[in-house]
Protein backbone atom coordinates (compact mmCIF):
# COMPACT_ATOMS: atom_id res chain seq x y z
CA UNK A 1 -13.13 -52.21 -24.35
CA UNK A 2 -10.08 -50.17 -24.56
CA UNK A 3 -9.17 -47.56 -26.80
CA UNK A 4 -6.28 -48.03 -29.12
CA UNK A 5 -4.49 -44.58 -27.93
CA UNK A 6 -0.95 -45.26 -27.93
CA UNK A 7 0.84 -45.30 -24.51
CA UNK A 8 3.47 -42.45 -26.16
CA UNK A 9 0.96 -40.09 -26.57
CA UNK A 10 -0.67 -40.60 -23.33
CA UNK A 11 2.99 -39.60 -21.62
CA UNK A 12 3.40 -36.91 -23.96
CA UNK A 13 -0.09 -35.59 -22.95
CA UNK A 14 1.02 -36.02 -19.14
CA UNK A 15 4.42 -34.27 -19.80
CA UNK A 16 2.91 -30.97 -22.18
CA UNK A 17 0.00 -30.60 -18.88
CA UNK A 18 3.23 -30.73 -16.66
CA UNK A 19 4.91 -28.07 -18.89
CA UNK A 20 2.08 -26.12 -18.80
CA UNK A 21 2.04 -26.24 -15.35
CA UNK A 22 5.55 -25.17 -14.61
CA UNK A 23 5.27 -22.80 -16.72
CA UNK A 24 2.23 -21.33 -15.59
CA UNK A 25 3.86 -21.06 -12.14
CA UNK A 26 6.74 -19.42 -13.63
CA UNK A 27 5.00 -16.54 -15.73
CA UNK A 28 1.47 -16.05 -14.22
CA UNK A 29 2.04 -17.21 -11.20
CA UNK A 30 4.89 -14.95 -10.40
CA UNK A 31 3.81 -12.27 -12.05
CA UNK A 32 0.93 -11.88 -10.03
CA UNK A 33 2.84 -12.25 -7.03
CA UNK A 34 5.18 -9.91 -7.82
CA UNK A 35 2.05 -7.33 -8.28
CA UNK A 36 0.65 -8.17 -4.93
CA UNK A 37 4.23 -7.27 -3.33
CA UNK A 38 4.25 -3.92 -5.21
CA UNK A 39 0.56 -3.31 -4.21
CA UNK A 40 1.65 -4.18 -0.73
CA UNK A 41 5.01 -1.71 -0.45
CA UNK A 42 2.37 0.70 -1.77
CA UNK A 43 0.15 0.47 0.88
CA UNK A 44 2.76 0.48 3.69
CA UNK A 45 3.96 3.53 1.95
CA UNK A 46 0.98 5.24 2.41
CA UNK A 47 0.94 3.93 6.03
CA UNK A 48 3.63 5.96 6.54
CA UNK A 49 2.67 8.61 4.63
CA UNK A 50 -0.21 8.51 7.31
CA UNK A 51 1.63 8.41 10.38
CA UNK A 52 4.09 11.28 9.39
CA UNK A 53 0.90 13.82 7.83
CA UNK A 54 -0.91 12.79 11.51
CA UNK A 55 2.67 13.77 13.54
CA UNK A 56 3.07 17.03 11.40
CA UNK A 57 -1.20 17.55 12.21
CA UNK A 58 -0.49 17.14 15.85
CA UNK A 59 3.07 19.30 15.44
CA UNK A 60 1.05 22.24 14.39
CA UNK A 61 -1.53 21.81 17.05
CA UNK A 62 1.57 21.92 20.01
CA UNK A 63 2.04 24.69 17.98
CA UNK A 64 -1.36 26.89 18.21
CA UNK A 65 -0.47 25.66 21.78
CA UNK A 66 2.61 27.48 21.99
CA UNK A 67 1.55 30.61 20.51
CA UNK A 68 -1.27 30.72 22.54
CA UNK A 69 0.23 29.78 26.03
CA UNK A 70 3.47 33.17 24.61
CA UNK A 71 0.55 35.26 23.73
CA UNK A 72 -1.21 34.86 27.00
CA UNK A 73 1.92 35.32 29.18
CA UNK A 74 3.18 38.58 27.21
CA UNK A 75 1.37 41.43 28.54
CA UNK A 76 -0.52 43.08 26.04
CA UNK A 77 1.45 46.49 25.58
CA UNK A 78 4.97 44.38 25.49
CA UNK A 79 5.17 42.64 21.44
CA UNK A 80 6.58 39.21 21.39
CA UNK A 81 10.71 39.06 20.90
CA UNK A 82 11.41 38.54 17.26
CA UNK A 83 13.01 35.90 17.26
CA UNK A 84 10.27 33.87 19.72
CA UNK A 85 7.81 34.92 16.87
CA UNK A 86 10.07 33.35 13.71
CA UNK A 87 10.47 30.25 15.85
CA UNK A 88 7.28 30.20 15.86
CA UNK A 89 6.03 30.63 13.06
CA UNK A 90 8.60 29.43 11.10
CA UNK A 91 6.79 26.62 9.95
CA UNK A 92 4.65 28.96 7.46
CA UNK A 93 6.93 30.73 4.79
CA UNK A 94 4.80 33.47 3.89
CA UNK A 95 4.23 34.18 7.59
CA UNK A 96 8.03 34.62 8.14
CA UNK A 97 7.27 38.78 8.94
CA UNK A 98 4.39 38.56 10.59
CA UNK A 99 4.54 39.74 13.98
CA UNK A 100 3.35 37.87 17.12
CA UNK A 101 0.69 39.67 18.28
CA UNK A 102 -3.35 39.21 19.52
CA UNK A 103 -4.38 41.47 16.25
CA UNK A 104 -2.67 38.77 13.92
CA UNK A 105 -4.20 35.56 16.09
CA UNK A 106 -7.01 35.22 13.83
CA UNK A 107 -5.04 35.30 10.27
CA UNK A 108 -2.52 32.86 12.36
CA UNK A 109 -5.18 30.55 13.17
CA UNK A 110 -6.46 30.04 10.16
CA UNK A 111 -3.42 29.30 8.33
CA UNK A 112 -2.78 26.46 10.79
CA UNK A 113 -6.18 25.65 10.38
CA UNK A 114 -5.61 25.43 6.67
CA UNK A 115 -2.44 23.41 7.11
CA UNK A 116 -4.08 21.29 9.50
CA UNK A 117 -6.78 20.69 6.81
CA UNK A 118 -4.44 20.74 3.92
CA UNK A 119 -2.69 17.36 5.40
CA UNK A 120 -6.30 15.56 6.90
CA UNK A 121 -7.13 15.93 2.88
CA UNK A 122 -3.99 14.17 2.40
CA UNK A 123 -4.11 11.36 4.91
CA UNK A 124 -8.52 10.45 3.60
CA UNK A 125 -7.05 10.53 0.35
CA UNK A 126 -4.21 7.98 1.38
CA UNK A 127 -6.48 6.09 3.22
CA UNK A 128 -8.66 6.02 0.27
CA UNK A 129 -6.49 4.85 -1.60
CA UNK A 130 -5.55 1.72 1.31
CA UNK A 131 -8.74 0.55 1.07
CA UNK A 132 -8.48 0.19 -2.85
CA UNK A 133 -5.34 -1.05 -2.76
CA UNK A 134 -6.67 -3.87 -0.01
CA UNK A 135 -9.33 -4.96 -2.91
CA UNK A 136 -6.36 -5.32 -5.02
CA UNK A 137 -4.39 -7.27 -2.72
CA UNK A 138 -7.54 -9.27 -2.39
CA UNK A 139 -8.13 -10.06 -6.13
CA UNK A 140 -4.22 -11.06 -6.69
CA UNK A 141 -4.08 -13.40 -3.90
CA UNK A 142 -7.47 -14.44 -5.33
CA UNK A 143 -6.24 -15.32 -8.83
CA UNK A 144 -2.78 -16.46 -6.97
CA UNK A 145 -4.94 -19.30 -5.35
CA UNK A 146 -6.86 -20.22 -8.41
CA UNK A 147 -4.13 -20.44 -10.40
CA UNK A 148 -1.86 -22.62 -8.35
CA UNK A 149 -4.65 -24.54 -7.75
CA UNK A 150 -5.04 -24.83 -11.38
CA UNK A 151 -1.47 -25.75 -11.43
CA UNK A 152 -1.37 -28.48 -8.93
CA UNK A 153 -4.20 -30.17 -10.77
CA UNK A 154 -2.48 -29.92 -14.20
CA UNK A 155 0.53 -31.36 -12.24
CA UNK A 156 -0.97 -34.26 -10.34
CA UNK A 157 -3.11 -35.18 -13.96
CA UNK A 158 -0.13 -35.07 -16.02
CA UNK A 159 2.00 -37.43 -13.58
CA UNK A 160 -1.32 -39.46 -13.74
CA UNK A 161 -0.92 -39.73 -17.44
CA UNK A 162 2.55 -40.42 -17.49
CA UNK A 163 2.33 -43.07 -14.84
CA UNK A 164 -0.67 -44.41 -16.91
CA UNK A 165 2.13 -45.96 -19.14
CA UNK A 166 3.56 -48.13 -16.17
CA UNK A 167 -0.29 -49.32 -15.27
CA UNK A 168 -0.55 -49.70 -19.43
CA UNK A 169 2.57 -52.38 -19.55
CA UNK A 170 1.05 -54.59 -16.51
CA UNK A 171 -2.41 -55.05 -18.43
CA UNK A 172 -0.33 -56.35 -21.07
């Protein structure tokens, strides 16, 4: 027995689930895509972010290096030249007129060593924040999927529907 729905508003039916689709590929669709991108710039942000905190880390190590290596080759009567010490230490502003000498090692050291820990700090916290960011990345390609899988099925059921009016004329 077949039901008396008319063949118009099977098309329409077919047409509105295509709609829905297209439009559902326009709005949500995109909009989740273009939230994945941003997460994504974010991340390689950070990335960089990374790599430059790690290169000024390893900077102020050849540093320590350096002061050590001018320390140990200046005879202890003799003070470092001025302007050896600034270059030196010119990478720490409130250090600017501190002289270059064994007595002031350990107050150098541990500013480095506070720099040095000052920008690890940074690049956990970036990482940190990666790793979240990954999740993210994760659940937006997740819904991505879903929804154009949602999409193709709306899609392939409303051309069903509509062509359900050409299979609707031959029975009659």
């Amino acid at each position: 027995m077949r039901l008396p729905i008319p063949t118009w508003a099977i098309v329409a039916t077919g047409l509105v689930l295509n709609v829905a689709a297209a439009l559902m590929t326009n709005f949500v669709i995109d909009d989740l895509g273009e939230k994945a991108t941003a997460v994504a710039e974010r991340q390689t942000n950070n990335n960089q972010l990374i790599q430059l905190s790690w290169q000024q880390a390893d900077a102020l190590e050849r540093r320590r290096e350096a002061i050590l290596v001018v320390l140990a080759l200046t005879p202890t009567e003799i003070p470092v030249s001025e302007s050896v010490a600034v270059t030196l230490l010119d990478a720490f502003t409130d250090m600017n007129d501190t002289p270059l000498t064994r007595v002031n090692m350990p107050s150098i050291m541990t500013r480095i060593n506070d720099q040095q820990d000052l920008l690890r700090n940074k690049i956990d916290t970036l990482y940190l924040d990666n790793l979240q960011m990954a999740e993210n990345q994760y659940e937006f390609n997740r819904k991505i999927s879903a929804y154009r899988n949602l999409a193709l099925f709306l899609q392939v059921f409303g051309l069903a529907l509509i062509m359900a009016r050409d299979l609707n004329r031959k029975l009659d």
